[in-house]
C-alpha atoms as a PDB file:
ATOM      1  CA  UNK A   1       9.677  82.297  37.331  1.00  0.00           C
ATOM      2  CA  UNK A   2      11.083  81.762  40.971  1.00  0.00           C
ATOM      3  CA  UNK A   3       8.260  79.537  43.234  1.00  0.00           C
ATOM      4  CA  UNK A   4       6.148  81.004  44.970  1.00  0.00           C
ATOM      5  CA  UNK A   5       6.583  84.087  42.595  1.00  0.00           C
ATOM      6  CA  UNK A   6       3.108  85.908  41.536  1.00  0.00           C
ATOM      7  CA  UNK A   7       2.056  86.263  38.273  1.00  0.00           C
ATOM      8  CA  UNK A   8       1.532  89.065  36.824  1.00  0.00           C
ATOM      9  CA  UNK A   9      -1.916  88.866  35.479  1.00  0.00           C
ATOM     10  CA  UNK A  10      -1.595  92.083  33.514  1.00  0.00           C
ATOM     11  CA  UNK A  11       1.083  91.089  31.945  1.00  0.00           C
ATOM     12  CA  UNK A  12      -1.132  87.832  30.682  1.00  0.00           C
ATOM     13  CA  UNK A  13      -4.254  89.420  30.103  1.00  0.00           C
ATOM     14  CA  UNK A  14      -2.084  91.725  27.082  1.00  0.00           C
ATOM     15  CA  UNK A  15      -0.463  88.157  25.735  1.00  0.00           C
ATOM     16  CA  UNK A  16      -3.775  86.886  25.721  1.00  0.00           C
ATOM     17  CA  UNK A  17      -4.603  89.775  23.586  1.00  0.00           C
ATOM     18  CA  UNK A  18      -1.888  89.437  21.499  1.00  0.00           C
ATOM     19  CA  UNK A  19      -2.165  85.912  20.604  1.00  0.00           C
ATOM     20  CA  UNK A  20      -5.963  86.012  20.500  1.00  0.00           C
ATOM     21  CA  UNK A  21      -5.964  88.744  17.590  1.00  0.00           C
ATOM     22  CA  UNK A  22      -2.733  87.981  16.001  1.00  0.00           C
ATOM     23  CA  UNK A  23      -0.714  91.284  16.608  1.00  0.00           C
ATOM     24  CA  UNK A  24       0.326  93.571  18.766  1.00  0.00           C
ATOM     25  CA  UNK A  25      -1.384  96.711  16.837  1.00  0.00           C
ATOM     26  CA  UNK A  26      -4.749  94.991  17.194  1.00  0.00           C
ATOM     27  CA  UNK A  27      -4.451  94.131  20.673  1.00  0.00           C
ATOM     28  CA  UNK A  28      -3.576  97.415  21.591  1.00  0.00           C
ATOM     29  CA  UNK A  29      -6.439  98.604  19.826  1.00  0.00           C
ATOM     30  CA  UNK A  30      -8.903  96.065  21.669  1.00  0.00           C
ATOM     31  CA  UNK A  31      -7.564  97.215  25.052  1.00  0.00           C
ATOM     32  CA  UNK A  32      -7.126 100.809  24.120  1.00  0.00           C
ATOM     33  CA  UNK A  33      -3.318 101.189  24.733  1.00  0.00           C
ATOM     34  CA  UNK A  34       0.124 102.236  22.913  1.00  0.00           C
ATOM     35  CA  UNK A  35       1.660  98.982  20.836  1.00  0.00           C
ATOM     36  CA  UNK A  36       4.630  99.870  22.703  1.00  0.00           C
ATOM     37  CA  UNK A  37       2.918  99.461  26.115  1.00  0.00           C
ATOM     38  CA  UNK A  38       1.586  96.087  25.424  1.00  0.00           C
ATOM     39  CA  UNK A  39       5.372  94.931  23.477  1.00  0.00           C
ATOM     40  CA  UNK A  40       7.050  95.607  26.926  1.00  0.00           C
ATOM     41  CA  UNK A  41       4.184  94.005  28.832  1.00  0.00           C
ATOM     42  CA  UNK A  42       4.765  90.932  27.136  1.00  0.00           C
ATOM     43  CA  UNK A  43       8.211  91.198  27.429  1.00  0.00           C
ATOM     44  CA  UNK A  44       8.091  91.596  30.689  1.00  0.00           C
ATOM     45  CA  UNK A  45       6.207  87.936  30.849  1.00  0.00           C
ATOM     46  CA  UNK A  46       8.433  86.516  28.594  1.00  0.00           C
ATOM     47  CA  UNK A  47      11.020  87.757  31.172  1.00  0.00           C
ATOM     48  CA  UNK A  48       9.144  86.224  34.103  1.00  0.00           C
ATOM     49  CA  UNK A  49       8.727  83.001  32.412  1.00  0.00           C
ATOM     50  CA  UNK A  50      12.097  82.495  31.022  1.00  0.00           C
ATOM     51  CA  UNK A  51      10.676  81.377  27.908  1.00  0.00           C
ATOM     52  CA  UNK A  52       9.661  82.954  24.704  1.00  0.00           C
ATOM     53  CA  UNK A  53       5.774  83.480  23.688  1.00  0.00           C
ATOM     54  CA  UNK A  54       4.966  84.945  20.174  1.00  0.00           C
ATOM     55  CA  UNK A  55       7.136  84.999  17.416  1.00  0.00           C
ATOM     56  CA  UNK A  56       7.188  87.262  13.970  1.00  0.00           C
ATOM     57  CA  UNK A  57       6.791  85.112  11.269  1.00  0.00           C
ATOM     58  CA  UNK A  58       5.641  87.333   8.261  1.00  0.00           C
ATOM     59  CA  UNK A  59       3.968  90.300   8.888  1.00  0.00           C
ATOM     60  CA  UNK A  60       1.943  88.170  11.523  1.00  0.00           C
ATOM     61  CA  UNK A  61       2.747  87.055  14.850  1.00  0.00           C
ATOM     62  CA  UNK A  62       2.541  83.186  16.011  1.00  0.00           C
ATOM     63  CA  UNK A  63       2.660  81.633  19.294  1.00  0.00           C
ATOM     64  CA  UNK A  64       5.899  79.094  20.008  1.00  0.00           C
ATOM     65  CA  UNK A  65       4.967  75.813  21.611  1.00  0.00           C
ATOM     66  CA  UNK A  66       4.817  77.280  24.673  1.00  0.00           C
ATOM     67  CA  UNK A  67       2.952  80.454  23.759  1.00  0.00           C
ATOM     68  CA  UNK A  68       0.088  78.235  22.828  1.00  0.00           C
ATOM     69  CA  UNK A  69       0.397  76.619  26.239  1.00  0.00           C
ATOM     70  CA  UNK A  70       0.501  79.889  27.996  1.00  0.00           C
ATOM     71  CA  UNK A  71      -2.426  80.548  25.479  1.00  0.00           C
ATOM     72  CA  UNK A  72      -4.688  78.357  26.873  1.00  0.00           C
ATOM     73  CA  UNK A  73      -4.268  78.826  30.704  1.00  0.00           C
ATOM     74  CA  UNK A  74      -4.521  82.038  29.766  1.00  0.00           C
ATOM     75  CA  UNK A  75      -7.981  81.264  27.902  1.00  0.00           C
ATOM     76  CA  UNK A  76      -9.352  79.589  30.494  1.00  0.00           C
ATOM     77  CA  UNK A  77      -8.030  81.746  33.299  1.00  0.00           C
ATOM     78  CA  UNK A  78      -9.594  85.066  31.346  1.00  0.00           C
ATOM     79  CA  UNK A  79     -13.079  83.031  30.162  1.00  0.00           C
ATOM     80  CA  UNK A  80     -13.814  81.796  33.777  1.00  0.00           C
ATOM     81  CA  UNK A  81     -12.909  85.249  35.229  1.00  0.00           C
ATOM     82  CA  UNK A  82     -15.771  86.680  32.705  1.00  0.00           C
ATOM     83  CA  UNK A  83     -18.092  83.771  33.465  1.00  0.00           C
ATOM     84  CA  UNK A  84     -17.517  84.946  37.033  1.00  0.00           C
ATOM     85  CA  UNK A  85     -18.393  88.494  36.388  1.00  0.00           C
ATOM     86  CA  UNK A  86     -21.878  87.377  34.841  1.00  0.00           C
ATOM     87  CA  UNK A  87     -22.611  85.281  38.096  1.00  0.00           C
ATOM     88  CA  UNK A  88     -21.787  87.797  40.926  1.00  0.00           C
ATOM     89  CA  UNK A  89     -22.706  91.099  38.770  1.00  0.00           C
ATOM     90  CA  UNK A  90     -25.750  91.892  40.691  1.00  0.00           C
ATOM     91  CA  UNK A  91     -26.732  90.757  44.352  1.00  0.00           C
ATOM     92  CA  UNK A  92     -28.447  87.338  43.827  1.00  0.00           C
ATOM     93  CA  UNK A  93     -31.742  88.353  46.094  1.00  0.00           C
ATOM     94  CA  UNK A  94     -32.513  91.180  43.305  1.00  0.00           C
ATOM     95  CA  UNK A  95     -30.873  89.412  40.003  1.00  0.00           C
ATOM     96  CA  UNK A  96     -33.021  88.093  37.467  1.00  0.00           C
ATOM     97  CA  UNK A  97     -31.856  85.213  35.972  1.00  0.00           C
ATOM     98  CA  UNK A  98     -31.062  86.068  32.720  1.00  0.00           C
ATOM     99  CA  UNK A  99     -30.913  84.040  29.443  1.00  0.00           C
ATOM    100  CA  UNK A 100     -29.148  86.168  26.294  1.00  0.00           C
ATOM    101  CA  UNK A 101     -29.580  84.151  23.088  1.00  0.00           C
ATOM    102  CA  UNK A 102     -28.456  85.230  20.037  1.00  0.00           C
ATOM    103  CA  UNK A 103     -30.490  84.475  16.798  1.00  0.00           C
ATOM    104  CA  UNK A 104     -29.383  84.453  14.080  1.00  0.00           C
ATOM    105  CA  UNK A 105     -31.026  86.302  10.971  1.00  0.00           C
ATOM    106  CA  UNK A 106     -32.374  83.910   8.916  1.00  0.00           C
ATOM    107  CA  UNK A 107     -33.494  81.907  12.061  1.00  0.00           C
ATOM    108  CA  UNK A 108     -37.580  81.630  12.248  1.00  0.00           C
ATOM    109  CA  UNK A 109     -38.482  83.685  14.534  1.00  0.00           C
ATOM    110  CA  UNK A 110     -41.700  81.242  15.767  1.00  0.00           C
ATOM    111  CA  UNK A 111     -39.335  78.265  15.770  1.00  0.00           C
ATOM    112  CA  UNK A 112     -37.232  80.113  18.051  1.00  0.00           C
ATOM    113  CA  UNK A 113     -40.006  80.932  20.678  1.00  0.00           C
ATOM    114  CA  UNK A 114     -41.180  77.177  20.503  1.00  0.00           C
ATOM    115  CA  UNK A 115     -37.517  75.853  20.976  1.00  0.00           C
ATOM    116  CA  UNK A 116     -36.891  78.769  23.551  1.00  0.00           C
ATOM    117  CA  UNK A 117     -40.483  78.137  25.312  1.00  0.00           C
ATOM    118  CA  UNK A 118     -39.694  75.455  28.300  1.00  0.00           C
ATOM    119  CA  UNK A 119     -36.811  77.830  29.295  1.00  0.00           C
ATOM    120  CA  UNK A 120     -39.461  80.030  30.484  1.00  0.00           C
ATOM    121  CA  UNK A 121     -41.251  77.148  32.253  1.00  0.00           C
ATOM    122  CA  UNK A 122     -38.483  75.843  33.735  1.00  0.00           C
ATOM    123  CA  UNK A 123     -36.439  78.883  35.454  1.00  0.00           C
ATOM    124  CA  UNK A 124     -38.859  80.825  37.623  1.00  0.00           C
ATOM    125  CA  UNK A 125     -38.635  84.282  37.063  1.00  0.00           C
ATOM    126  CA  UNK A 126     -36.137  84.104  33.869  1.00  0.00           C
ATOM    127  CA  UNK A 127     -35.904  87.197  32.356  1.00  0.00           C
ATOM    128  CA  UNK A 128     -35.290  86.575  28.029  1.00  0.00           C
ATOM    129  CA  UNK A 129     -32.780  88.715  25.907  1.00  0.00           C
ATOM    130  CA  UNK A 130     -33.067  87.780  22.368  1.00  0.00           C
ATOM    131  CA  UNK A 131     -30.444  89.627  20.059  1.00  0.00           C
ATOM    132  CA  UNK A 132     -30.725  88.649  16.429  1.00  0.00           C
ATOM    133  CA  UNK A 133     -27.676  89.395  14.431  1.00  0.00           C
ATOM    134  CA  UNK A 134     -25.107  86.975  11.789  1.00  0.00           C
ATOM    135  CA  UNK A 135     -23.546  84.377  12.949  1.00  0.00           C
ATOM    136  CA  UNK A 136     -20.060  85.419  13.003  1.00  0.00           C
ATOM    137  CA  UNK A 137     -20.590  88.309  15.578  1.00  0.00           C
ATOM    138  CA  UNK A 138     -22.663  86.225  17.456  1.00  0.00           C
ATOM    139  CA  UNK A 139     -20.457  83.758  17.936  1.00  0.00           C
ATOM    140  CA  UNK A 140     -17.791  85.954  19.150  1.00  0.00           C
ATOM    141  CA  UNK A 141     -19.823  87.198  21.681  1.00  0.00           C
ATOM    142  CA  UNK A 142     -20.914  83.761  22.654  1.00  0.00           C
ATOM    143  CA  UNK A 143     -17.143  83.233  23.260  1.00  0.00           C
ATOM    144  CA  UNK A 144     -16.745  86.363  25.396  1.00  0.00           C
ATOM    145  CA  UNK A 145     -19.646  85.481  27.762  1.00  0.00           C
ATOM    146  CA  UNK A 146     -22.045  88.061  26.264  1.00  0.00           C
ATOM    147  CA  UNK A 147     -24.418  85.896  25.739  1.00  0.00           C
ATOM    148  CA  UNK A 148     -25.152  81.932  26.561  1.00  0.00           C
ATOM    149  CA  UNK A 149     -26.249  80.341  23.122  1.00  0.00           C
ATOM    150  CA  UNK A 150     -26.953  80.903  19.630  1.00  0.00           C
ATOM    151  CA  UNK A 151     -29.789  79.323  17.811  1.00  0.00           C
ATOM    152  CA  UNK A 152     -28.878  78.950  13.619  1.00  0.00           C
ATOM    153  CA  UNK A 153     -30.591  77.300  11.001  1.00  0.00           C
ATOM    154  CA  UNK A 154     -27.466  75.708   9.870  1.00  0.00           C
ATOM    155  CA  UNK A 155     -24.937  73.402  11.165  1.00  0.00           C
ATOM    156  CA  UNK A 156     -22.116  75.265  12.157  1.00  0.00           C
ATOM    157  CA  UNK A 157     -19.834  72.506  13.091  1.00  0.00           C
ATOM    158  CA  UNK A 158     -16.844  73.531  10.672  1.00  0.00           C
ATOM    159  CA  UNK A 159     -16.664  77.210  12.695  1.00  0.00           C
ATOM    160  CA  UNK A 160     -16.605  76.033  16.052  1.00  0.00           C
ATOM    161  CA  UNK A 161     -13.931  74.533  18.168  1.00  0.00           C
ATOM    162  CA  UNK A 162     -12.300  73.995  21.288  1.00  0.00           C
ATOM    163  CA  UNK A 163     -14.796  74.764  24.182  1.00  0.00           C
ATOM    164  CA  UNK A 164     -17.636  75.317  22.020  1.00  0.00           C
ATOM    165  CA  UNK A 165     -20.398  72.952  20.602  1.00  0.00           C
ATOM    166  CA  UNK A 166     -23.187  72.191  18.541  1.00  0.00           C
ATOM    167  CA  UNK A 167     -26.217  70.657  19.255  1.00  0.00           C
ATOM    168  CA  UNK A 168     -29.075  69.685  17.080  1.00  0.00           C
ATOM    169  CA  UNK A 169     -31.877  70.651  18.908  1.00  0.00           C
ATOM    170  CA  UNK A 170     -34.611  69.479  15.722  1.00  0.00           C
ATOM    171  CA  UNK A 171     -35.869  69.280  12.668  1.00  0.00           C
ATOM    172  CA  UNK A 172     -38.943  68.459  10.305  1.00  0.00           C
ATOM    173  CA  UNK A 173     -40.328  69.493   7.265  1.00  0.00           C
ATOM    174  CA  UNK A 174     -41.450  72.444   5.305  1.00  0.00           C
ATOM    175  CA  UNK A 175     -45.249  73.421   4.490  1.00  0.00           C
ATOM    176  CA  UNK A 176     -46.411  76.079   2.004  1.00  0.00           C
ATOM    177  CA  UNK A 177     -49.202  78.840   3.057  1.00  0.00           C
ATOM    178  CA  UNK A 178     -50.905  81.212   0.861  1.00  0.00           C
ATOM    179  CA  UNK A 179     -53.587  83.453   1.480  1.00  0.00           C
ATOM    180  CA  UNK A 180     -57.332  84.125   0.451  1.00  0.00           C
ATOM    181  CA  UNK A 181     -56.981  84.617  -3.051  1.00  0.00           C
ATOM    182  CA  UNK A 182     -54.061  81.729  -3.391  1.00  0.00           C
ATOM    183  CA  UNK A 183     -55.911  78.953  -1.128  1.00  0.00           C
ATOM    184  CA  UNK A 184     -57.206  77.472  -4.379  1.00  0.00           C
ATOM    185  CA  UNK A 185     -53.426  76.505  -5.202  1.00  0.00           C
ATOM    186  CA  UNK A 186     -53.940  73.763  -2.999  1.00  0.00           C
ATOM    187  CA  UNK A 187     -55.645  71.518  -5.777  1.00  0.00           C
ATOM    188  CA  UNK A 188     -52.918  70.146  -7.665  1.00  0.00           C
ATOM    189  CA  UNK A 189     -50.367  70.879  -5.156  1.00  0.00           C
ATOM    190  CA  UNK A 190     -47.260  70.548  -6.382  1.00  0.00           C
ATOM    191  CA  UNK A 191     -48.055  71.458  -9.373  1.00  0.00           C
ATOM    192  CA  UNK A 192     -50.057  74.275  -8.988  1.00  0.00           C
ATOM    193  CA  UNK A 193     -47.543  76.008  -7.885  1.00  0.00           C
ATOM    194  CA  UNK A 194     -45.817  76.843 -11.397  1.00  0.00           C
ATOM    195  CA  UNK A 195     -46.274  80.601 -12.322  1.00  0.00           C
ATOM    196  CA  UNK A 196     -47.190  81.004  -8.990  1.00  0.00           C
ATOM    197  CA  UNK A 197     -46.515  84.417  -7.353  1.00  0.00           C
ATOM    198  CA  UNK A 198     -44.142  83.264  -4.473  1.00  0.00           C
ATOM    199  CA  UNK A 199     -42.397  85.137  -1.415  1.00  0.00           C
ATOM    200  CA  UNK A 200     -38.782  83.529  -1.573  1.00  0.00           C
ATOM    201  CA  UNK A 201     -36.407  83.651   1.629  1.00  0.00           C
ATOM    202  CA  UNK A 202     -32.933  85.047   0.467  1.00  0.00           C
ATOM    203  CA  UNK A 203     -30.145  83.187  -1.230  1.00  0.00           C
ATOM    204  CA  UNK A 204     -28.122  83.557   1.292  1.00  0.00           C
ATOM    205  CA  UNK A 205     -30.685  81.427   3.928  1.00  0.00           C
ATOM    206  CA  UNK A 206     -30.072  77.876   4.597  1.00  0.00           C
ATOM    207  CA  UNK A 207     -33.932  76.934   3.236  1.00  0.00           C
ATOM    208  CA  UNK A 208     -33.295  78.890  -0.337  1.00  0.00           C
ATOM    209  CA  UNK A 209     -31.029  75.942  -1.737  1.00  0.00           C
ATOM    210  CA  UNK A 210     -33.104  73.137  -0.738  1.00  0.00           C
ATOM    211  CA  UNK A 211     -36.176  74.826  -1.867  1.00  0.00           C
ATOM    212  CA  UNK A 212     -34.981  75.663  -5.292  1.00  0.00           C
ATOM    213  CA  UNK A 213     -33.708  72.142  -5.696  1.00  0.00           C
ATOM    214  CA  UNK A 214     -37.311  70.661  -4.668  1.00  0.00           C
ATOM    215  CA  UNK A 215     -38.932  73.036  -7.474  1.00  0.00           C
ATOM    216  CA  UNK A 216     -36.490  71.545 -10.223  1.00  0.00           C
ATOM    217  CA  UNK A 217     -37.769  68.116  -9.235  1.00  0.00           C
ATOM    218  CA  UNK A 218     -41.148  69.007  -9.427  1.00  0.00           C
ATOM    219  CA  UNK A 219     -40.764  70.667 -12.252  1.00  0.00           C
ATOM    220  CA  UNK A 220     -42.383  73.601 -11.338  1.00  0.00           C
ATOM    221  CA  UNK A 221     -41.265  77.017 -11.897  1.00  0.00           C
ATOM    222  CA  UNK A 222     -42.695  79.678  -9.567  1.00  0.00           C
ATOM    223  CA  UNK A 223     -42.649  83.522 -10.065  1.00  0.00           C
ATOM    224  CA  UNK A 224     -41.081  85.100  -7.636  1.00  0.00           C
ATOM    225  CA  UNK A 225     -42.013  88.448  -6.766  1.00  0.00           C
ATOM    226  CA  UNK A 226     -39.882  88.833  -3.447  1.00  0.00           C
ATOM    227  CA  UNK A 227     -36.706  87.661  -2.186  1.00  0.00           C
ATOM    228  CA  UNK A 228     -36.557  88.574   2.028  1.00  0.00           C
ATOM    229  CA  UNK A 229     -33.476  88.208   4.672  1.00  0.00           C
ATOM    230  CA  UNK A 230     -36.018  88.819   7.323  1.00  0.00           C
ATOM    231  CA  UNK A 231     -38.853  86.098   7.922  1.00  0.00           C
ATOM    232  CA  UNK A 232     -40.920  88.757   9.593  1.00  0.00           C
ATOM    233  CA  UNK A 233     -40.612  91.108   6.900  1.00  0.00           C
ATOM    234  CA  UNK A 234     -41.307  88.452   4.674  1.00  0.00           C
ATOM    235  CA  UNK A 235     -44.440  87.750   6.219  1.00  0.00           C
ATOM    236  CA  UNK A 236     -45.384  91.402   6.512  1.00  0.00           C
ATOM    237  CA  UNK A 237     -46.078  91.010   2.380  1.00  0.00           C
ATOM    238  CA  UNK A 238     -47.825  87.402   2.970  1.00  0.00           C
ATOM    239  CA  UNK A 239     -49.894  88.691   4.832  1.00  0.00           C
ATOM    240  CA  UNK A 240     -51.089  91.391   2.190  1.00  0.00           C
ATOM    241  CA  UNK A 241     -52.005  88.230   0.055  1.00  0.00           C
ATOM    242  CA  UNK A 242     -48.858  89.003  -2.587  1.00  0.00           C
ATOM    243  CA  UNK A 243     -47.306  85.433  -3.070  1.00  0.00           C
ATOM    244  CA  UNK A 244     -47.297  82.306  -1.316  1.00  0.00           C
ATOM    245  CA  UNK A 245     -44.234  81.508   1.171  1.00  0.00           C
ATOM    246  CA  UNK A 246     -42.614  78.147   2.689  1.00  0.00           C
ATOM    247  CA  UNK A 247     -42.092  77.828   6.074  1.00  0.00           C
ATOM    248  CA  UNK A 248     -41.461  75.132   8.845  1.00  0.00           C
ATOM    249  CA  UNK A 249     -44.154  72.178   9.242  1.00  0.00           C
ATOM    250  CA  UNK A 250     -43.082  72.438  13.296  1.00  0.00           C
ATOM    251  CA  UNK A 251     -45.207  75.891  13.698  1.00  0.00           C
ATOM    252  CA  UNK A 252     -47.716  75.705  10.461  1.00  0.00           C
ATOM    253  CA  UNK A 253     -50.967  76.317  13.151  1.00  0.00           C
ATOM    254  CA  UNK A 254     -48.732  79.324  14.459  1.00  0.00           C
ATOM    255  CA  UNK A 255     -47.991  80.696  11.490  1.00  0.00           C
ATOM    256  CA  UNK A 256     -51.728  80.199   9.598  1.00  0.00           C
ATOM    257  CA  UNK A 257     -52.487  81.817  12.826  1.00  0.00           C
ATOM    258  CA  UNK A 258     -50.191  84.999  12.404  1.00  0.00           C
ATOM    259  CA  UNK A 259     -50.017  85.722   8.988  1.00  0.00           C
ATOM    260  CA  UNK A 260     -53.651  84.669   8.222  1.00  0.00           C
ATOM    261  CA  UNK A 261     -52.972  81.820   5.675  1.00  0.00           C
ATOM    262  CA  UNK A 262     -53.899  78.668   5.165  1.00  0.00           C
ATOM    263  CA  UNK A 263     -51.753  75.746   4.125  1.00  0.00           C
ATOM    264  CA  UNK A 264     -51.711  74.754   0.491  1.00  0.00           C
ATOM    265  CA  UNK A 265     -49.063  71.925   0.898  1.00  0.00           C
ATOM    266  CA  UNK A 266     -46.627  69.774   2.105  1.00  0.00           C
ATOM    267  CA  UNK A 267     -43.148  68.580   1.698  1.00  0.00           C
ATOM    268  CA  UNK A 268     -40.631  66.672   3.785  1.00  0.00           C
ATOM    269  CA  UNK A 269     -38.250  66.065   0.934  1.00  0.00           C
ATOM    270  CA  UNK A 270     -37.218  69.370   2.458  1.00  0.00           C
ATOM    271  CA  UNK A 271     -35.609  68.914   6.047  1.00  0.00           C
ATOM    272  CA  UNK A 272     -35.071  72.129   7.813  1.00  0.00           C
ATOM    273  CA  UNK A 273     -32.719  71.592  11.015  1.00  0.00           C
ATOM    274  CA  UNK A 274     -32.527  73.508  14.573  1.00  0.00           C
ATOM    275  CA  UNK A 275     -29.269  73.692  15.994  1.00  0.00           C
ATOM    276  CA  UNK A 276     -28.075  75.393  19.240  1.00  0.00           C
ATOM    277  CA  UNK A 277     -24.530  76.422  20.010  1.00  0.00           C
ATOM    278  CA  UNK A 278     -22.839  76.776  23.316  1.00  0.00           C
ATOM    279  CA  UNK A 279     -19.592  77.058  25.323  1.00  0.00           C
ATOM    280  CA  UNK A 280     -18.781  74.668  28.270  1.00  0.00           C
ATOM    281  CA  UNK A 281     -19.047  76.740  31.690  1.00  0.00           C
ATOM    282  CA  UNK A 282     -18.294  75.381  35.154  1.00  0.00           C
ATOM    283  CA  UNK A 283     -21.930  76.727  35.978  1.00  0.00           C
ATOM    284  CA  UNK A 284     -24.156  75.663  33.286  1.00  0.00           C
ATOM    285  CA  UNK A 285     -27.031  78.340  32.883  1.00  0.00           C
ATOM    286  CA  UNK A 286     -30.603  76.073  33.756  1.00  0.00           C
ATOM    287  CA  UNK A 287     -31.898  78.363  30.688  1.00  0.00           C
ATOM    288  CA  UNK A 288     -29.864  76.456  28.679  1.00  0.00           C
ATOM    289  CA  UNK A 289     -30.420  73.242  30.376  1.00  0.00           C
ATOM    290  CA  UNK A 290     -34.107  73.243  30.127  1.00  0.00           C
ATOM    291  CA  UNK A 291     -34.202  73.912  26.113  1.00  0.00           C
ATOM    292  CA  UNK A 292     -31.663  70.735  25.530  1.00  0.00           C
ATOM    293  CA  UNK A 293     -33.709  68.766  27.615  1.00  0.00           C
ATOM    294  CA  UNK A 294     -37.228  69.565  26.330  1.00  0.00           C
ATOM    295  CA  UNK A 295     -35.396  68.941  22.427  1.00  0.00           C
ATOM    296  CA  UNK A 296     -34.262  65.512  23.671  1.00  0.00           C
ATOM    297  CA  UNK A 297     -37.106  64.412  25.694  1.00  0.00           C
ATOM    298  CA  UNK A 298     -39.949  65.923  22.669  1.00  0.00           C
ATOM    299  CA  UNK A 299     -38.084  66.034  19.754  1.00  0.00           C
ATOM    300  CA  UNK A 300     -39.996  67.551  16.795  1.00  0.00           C
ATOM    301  CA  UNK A 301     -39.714  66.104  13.286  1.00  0.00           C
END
């Protein structure tokens, strides 16, 4: 490219397509045009450049050296130009500040409006957008901009790189509630619990594993009558008296409170752990700010 010669930002935006998918027929899907429109179009930057961008290798395509170079300008260039679009959308003497968190299923939903809490405090006239969802979607739109963290019950430190990062925002142990009829499990405790009915969270949730490990030691075996992805759900039953439930030490009063169940017991051989993720952004959104601040300043355990 000539100095002084403009870029052709069309031309990058379909590259940056390209090499963000992995081929041309799934780019041109994602921005609703022909393969052979965005082939030429890169081309036709390859052209400007002087140098070549993706290669075939397979059935897939792969950047050269200086594909993943023009990759991540390209990144950043596209990224900040979204970022921007958030910022300026509407006209900042009517705009809301808005926080969009994504939460992830098996997340509990009263540990989430604890950790989420001095947000609310802290940015006058914030306006909350919770979206639960799994973690893989959510984390794609966390990298588009859509929304500016995810809370998970897991670390996800293996799944996220380059501009995006975890953050451990807590953690503590686990308590056990039952209702009316079960309150009487709490003499004994652990023991009591064998042949208990119990409301289990889903094998699939980060608590199940440790829980069913802690049992073993005991050497306890409950009977479980319900296996739930969704806390809420799970609580629903609770609440109807039907089995006895674990859930985080951090909100017990909250959740004796909404369910209407006592505690029966305690544990903190089981650790349950609070993690935010987020993306670096020249503007950093005070929503976000405030919850990483009140974690490190009051940290729960």
């Amino acid at each position: 490219m000539a100095p002084g010669a403009w870029l052709n930002y069309h031309h990058l935006l379909y590259f940056w397509a390209v090499a963000r998918t992995g081929s041309v027929a799934d780019a041109a899907k994602e921005l609703r045009l022909s393969p052979s429109a965005i082939s030429s179009q890169v081309k036709s930057l390859e052209q400007a450049l002087g140098q070549k961008l993706p290669l075939r290798k397979g059935h897939r395509l792969v950047t050269t050296d200086i594909g993943t170079i023009a990759f991540r300008f390209a990144d950043d260039i596209f990224r900040l130009g979204a970022e921007m679009q958030v910022v300026v959308r509407e006209e900042p003497a009517r705009r809301h500040v808005r926080l969009e968190t994504g939460i992830v299923d098996d997340f509990p939903p009263l540990v989430a409006e604890r950790l989420l809490r001095p947000a609310l405090s802290a940015v006058p006239g914030l306006r909350l957008v919770c979206r639960r969802g799994s973690l893989k979607p959510l984390l794609a739109a966390l990298s588009a901009h859509e929304i500016d963290m995810v809370l998970t019950a897991e670390s996800v430190a293996d799944r996220v790189h380059g501009k995006a990062h975890e953050h451990l925002l807590g953690e503590c142990g686990v308590a056990f509630f039952g209702g009316e009829r079960l309150a009487t499990l709490e003499r004994g405790f652990p023991k009591s619990l064998d042949g208990a009915p119990a409301l289990m969270p889903a094998r699939s949730s980060p608590m199940r594993a440790p829980l069913d490990a802690w049992f073993v030691e005991q050497g306890v075996r409950p009977s479980i009558v319900g296996e739930f992805e969704d806390q809420a759900l799970l609580r629903a039953f609770a609440a109807r008296g039907l089995g006895f439930f674990a859930g985080a030490t951090v909100v017990e009063e909250e959740i004796s409170r909404v369910v209407g169940a006592s505690v029966i017991g305690r544990t903190e051989d089981v650790r349950l752990r609070f993690y935010s993720i987020t993306v670096d952004r020249r503007l950093r959104h005070p929503g976000v700010v405030a919850v990483a601040e009140a974690a490190r300043a009051a940290p729960f355990s």
